[in-house]
Protein backbone atom coordinates (compact mmCIF):
# COMPACT_ATOMS: atom_id res chain seq x y z
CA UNK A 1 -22.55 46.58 32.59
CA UNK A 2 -19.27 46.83 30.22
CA UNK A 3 -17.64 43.67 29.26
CA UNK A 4 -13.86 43.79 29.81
CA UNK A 5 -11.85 43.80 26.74
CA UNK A 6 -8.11 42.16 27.00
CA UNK A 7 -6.24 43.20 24.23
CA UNK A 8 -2.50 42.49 24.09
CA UNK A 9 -0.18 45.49 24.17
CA UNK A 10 1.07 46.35 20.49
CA UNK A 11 4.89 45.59 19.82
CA UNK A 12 4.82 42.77 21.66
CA UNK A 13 5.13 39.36 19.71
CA UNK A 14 2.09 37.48 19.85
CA UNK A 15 1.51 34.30 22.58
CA UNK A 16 2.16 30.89 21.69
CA UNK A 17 0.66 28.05 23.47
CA UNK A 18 3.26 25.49 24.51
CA UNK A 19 3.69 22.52 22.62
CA UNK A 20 2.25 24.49 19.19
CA UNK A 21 5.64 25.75 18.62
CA UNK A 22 8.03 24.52 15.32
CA UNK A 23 11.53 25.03 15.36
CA UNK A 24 11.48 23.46 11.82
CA UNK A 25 9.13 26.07 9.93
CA UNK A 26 10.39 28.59 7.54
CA UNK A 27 9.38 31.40 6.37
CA UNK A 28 9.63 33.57 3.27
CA UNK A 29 9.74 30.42 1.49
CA UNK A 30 9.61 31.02 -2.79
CA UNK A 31 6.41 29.33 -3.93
CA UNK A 32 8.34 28.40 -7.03
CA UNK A 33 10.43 25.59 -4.51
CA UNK A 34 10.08 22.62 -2.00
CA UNK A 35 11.71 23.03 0.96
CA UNK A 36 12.52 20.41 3.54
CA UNK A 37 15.20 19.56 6.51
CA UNK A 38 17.66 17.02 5.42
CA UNK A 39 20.12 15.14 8.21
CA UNK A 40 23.77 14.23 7.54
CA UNK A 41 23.14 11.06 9.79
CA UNK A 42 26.88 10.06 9.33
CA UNK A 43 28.06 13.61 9.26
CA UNK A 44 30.07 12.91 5.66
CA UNK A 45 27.63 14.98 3.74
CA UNK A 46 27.16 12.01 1.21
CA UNK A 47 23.38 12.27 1.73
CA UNK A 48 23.81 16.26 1.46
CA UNK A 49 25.43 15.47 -2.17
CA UNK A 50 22.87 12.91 -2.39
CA UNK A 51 19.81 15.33 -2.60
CA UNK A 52 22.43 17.81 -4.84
CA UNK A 53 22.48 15.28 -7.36
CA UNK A 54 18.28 14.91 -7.38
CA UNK A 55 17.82 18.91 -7.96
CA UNK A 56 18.31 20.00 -4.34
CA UNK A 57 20.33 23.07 -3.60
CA UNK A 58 21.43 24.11 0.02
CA UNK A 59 19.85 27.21 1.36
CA UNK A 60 21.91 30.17 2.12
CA UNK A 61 21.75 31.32 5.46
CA UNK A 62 19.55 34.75 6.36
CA UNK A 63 17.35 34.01 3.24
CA UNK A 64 15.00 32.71 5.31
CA UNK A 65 13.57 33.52 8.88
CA UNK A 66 13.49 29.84 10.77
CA UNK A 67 11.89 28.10 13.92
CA UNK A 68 10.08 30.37 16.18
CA UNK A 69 11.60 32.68 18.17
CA UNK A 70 13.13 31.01 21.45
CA UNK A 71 15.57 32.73 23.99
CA UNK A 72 18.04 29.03 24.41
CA UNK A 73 18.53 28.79 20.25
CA UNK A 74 21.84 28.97 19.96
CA UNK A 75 23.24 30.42 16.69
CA UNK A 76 24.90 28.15 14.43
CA UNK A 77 28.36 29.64 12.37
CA UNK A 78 28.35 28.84 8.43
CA UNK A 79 27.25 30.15 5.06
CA UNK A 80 23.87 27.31 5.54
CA UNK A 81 20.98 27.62 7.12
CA UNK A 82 21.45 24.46 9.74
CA UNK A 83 19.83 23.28 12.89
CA UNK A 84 20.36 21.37 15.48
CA UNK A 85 18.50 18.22 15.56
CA UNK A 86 19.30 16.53 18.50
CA UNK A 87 21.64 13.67 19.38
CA UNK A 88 24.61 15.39 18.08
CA UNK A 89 23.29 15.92 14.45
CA UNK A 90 22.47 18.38 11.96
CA UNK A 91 19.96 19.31 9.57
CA UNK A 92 20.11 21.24 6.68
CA UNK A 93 17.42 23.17 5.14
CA UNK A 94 17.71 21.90 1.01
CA UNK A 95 15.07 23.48 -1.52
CA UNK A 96 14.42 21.89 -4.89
CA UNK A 97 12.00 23.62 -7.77
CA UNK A 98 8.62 23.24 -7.42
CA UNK A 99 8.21 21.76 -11.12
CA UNK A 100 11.14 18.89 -10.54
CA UNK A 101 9.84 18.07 -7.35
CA UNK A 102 5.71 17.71 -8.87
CA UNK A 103 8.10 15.45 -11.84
CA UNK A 104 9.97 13.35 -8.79
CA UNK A 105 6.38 12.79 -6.89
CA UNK A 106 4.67 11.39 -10.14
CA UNK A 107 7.40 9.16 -10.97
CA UNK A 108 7.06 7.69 -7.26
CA UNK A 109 3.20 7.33 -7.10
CA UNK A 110 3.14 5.50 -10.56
CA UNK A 111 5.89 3.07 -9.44
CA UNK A 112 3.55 2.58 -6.51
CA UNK A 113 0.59 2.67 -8.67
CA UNK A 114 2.21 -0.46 -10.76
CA UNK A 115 3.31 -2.46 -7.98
CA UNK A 116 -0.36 -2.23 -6.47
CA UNK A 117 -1.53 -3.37 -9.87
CA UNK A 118 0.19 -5.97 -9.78
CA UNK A 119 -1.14 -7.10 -6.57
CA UNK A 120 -4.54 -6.25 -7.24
CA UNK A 121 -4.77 -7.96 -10.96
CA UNK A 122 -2.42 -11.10 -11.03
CA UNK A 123 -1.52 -13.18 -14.03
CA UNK A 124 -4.49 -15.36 -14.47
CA UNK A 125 -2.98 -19.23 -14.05
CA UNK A 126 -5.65 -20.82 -13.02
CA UNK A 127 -6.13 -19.92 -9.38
CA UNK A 128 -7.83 -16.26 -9.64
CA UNK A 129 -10.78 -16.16 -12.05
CA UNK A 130 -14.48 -14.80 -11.52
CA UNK A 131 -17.58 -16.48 -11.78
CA UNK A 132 -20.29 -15.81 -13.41
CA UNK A 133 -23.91 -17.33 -12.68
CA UNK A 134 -26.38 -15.31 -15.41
């Protein structure tokens, strides 16, 4: 007896389960950047100019391929790649290069690395001590 084979038709895109898709992927992304979503909570575009002034640069729109492909994504007019977030607000897609970002990370994780230090090793006056019974 044959076993039945189900192949999908060619051309047609390929089946997503519900709830695996992510409106918030991208890609064609450079390996040589970070990319992430960044909302204008306020809608002033101070946090926008906030991530400009760390290294970030805004991504031009049709660079990039983003989300997956849905039939009730409406297109949004500009020169940025922006989505809809929800709740009225905005997020734009910011990219920042891979070598500044790896800096930015190891300045946080040694600030983080000090203040555990100091939690884990405090000044010795006279409560914290070890003893020693050899």
């Amino acid at each position: 007896m044959k076993e039945a084979i189900s192949k999908a038709p060619s051309g047609r895109p390929k089946r997503e389960p519900v709830g695996l898709r992510n409106r918030l992927k991208v890609l064609n992304q450079d390996p040589n950047y970070v990319y992430r979503w960044v909302v204008d909570y306020d809608g002033t575009g101070d946090r926008i100019e906030e991530f400009k002034q760390a290294g970030y640069e805004v991504v031009p729109k049709g660079q990039h391929k983003v989300g997956d492909a849905r039939v009730n994504q409406p297109s949004v007019e500009g020169s940025n790649e922006v989505l809809s977030v929800g709740g009225g607000q905005k997020a734009v897609l910011m990219r920042q290069n891979r070598e500044w970002y790896d800096e930015d990370q190891k300045a946080k994780s040694e600030r983080v690395n000090e203040s555990e230090k100091a939690l884990k090793n405090p000044k010795l006056d006279g409560t914290y001590g070890k003893v020693d019974l050899s």
